[in-house]
Every structure is written in structure tokens, then in C-alpha cells.
C-alpha atoms as a PDB file:
ATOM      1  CA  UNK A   1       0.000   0.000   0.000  1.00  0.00           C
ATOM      2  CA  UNK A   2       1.240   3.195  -1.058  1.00  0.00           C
ATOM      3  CA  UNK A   3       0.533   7.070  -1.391  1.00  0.00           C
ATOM      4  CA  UNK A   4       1.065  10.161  -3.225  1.00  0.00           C
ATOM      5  CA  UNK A   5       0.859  13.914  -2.275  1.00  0.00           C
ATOM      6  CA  UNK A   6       0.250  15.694  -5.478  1.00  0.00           C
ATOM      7  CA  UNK A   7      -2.120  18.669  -7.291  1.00  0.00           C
ATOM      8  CA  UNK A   8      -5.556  17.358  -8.612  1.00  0.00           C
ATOM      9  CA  UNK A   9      -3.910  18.062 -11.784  1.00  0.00           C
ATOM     10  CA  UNK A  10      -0.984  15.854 -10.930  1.00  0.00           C
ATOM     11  CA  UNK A  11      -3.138  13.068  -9.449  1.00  0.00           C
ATOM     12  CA  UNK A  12      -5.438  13.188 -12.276  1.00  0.00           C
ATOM     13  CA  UNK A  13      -2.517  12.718 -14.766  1.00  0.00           C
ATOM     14  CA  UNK A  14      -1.606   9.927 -12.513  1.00  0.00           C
ATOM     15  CA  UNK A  15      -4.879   7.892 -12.592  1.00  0.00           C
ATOM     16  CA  UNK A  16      -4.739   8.186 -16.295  1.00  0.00           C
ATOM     17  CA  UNK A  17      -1.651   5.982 -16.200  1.00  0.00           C
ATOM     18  CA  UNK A  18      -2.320   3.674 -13.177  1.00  0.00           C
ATOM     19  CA  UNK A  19      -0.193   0.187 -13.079  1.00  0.00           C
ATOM     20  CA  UNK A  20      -2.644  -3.415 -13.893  1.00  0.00           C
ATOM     21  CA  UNK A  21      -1.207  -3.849  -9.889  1.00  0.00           C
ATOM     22  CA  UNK A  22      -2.544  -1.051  -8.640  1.00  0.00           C
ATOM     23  CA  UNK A  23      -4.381  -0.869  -4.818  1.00  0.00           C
ATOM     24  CA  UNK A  24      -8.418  -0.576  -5.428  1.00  0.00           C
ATOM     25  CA  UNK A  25     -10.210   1.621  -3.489  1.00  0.00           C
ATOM     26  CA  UNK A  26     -11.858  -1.353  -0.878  1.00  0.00           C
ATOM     27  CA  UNK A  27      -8.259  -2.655  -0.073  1.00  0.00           C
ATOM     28  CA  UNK A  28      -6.984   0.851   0.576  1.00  0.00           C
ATOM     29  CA  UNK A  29     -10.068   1.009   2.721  1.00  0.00           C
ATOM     30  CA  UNK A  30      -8.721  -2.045   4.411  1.00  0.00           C
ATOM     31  CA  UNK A  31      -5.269  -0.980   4.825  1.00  0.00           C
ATOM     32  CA  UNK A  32      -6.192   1.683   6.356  1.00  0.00           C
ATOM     33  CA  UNK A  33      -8.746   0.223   8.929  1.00  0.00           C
ATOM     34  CA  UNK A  34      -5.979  -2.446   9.676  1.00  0.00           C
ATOM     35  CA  UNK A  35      -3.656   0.638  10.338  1.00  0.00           C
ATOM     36  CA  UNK A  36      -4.566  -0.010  14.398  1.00  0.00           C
ATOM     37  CA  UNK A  37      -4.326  -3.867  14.278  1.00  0.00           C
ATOM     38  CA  UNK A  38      -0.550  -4.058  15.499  1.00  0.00           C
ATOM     39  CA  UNK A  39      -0.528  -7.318  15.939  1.00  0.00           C
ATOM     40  CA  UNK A  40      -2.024  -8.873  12.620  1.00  0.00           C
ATOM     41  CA  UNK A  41       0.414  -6.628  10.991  1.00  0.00           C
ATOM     42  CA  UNK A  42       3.211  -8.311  13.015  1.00  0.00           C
ATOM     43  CA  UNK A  43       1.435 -11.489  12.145  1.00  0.00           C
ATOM     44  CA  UNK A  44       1.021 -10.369   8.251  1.00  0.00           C
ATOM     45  CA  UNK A  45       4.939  -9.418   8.125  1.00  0.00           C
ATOM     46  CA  UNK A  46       6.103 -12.613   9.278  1.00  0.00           C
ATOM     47  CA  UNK A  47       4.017 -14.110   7.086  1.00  0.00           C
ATOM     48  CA  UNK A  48       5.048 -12.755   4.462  1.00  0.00           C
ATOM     49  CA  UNK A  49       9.104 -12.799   5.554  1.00  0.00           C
ATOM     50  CA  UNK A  50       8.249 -16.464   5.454  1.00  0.00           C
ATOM     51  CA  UNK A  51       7.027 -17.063   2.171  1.00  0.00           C
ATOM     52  CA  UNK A  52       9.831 -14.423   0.494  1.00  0.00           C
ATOM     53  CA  UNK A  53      12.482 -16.766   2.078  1.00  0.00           C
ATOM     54  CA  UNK A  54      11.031 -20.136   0.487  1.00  0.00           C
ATOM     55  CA  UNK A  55      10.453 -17.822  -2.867  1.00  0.00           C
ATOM     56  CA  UNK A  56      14.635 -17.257  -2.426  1.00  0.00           C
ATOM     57  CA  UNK A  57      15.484 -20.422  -1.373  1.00  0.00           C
ATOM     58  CA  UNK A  58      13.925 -22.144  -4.219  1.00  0.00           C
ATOM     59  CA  UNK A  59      14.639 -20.242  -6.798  1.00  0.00           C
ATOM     60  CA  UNK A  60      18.277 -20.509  -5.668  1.00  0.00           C
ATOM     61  CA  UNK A  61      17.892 -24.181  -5.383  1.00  0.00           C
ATOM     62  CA  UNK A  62      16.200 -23.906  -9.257  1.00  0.00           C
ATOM     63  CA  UNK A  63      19.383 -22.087 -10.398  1.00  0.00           C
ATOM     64  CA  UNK A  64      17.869 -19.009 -10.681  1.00  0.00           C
ATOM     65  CA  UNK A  65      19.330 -15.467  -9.132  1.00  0.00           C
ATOM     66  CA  UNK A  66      17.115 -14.128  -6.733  1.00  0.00           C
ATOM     67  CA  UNK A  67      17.552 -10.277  -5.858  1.00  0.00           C
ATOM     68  CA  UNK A  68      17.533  -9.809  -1.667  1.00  0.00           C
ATOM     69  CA  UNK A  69      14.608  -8.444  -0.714  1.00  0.00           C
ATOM     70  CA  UNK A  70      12.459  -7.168   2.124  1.00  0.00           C
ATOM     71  CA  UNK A  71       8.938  -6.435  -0.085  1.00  0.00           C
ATOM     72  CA  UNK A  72       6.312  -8.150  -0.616  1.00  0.00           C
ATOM     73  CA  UNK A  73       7.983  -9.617  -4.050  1.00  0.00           C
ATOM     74  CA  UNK A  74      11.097 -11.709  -5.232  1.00  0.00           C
ATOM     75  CA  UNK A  75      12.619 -10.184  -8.393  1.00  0.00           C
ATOM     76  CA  UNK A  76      14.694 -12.959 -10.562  1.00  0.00           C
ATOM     77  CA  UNK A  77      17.096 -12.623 -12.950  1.00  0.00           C
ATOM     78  CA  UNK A  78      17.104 -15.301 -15.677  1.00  0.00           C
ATOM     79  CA  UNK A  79      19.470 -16.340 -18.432  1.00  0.00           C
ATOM     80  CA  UNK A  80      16.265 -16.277 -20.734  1.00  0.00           C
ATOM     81  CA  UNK A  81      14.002 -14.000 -21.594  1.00  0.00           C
ATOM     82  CA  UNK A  82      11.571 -12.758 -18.539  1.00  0.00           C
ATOM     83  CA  UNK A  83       8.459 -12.133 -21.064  1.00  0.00           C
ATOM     84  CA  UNK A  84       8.985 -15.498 -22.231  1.00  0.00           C
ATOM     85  CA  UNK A  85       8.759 -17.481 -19.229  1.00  0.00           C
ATOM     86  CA  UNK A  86       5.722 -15.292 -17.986  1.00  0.00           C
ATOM     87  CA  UNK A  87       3.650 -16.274 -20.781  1.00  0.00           C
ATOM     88  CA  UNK A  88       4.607 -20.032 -20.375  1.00  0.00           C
ATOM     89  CA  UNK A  89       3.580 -19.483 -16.359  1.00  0.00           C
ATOM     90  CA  UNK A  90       0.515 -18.004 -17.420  1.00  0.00           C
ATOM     91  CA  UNK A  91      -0.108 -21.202 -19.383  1.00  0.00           C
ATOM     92  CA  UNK A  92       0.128 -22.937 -15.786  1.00  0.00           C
ATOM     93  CA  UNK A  93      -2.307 -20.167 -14.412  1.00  0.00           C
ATOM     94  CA  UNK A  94       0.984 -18.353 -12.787  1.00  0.00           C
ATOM     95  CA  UNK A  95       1.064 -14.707 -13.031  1.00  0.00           C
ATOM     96  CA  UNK A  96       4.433 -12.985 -12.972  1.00  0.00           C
ATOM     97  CA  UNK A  97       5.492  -9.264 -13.771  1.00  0.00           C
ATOM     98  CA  UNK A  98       7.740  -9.677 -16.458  1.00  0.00           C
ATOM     99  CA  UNK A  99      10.423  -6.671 -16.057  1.00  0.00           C
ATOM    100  CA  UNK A 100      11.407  -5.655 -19.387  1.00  0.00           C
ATOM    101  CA  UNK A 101      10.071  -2.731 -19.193  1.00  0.00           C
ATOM    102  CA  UNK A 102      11.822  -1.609 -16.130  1.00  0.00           C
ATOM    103  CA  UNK A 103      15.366  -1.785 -18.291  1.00  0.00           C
ATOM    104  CA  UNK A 104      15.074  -5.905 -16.594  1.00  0.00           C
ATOM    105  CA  UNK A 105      14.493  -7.592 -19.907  1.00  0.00           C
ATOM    106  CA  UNK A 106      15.817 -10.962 -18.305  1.00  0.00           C
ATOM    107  CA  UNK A 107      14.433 -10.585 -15.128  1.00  0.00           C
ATOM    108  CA  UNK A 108      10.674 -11.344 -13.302  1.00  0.00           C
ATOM    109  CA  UNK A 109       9.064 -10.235 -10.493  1.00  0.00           C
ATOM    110  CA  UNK A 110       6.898 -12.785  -8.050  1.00  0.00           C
ATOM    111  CA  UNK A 111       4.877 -11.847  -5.484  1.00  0.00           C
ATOM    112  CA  UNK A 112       4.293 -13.516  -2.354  1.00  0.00           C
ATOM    113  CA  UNK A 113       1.306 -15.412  -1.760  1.00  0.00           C
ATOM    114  CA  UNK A 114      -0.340 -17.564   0.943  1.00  0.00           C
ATOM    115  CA  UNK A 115       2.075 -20.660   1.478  1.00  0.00           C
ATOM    116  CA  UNK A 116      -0.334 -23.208  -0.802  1.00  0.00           C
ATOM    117  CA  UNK A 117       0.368 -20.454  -3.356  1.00  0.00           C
ATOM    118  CA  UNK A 118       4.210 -20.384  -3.179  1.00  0.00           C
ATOM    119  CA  UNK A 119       4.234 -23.936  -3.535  1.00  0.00           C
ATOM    120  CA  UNK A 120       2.091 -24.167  -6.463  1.00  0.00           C
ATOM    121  CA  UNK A 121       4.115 -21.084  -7.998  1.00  0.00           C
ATOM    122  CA  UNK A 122       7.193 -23.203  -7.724  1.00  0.00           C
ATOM    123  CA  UNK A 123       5.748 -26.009  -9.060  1.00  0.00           C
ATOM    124  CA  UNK A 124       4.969 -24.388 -12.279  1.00  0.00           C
ATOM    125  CA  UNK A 125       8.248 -23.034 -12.321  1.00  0.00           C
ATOM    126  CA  UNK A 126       9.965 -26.453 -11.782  1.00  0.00           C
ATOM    127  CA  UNK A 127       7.735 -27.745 -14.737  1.00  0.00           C
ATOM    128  CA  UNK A 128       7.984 -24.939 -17.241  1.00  0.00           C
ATOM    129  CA  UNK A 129      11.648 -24.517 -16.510  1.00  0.00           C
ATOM    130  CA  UNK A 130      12.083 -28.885 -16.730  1.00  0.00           C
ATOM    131  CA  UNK A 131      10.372 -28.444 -20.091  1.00  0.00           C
ATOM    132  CA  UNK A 132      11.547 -25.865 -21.695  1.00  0.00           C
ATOM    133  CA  UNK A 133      15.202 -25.430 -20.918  1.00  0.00           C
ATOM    134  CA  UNK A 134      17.210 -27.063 -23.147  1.00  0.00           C
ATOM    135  CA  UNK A 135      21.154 -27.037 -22.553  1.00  0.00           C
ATOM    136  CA  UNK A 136      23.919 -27.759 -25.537  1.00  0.00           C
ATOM    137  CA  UNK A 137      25.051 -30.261 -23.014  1.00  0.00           C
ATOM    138  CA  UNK A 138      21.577 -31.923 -23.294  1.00  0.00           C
ATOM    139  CA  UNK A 139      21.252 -31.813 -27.539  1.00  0.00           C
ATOM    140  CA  UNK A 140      22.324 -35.023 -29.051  1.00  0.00           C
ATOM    141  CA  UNK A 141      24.287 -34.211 -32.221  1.00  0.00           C
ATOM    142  CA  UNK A 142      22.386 -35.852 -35.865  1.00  0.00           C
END
């Protein structure tokens, strides 16, 4: 959850070029009522240091680079192309930010989710990533 303090005329240019990601106006609601619940946020943030640390762990176990983090997110750098393996997760029903247009063209960005969610996430890596890599090591010459 995030802010800005700008001119109507500044926010207004703003909304006109909102992220997909953005925060909708009932979960800012909620943010903000949660603002007093100290411990669910305590709670929420271990939660989520939790699943960022399996995200790292297996990606590093996957072979993948993992960027430290301390958000909400894991941002990996591939060898490969970061569009391309988001549209083969979203044939698995995984949804990853691709980051080429953040100057990250080999890179994607996962967010954390529940622990049932990680899982599956790294599942569909494991099986897009088994399937689709293909090493010089691994070609058999004709």
C-alpha cells in the first residue's frame, strides 16, 4: 500500500496511467482500517518474511538469481528472456510481472502469496523450466 501527495492536476494525470497492480479503493479502505491492528500486521509481516524466504530459497535451489529483498515480491534474474517465461507461467495459471520494461528484460518479479500459493508457484516453475530449458550439453548431435 502506497501514497502520493500531489495537485488534482498531478493526481489526475496519474490515474490516467495507473499500473494493472494497482491498490483498489476497498483494499486501501482495508489498509487503512488495519492501520490499528498491530498485531495482525506483526502477524502479516512474518508471514510474508516467510514465504519471500522459500520464494529465495527455491529459486536458488532452481538455479535461478534471486535479488535480496524485504517487499512483498522476489525479483529474478534469468538467463532467458523474462516475457517469455511469464507467458509459459501463465499457461500454468501463474502470473508474474515480467520486467522488461523496467530496463530488466531478463528478469521477473513474483509476489508472495499464501504458502499453498508459493508452492504451487514453484511447481509451475519447476515444470515450465524442466520443459523448456534445453542445454547444448543436453542436444544429441544428428
Amino acid at each position: 500500500i502506497g501514497y502520493a501527495v500531489a495537485p488534482a492536476d498531478v493526481a489526475r494525470a496519474i490515474n490516467k496511467v495507473r499500473n494493472a497492480f494497482d491498490v483498489t479503493a476497498p483494499a486501501q479502505a482495508a489498509a487503512v482500517a488495519s492501520l490499528t491492528q498491530l498485531d495482525q500486521i506483526r502477524e502479516r509481516a512474518a508471514a510474508n518474511a516467510q514465504g519471500r524466504e522459500f520464494l529465495t530459497r527455491s529459486f536458488t535451489e532452481l538455479g535461478m538469481r534471486p535479488v535480496a529483498s524485504v517487499a512483498n515480491f522476489v525479483c529474478v534474474e534469468l538467463d532467458s528472456s523474462g516475457r517469455e517465461l511469464y507467458e509459459q507461467l501463465l499457461e500454468h495459471g501463474i502470473i508474474v510481472r515480467p520486467l522488461d520494461p523496467f530496463g530488466m528484460p531478463n528478469a521477473v518479479r513474483v509476489t508472495v502469496g499464501t504458502p499453498a500459493e508459493n508452492e504451487e508457484a514453484i511447481a509451475a516453475f519447476r515444470t515450465v523450466l524442466g520443459t523448456s530449458v534445453v542445454r547444448e550439453a543436453d542436444v544429441i548431435p544428428s
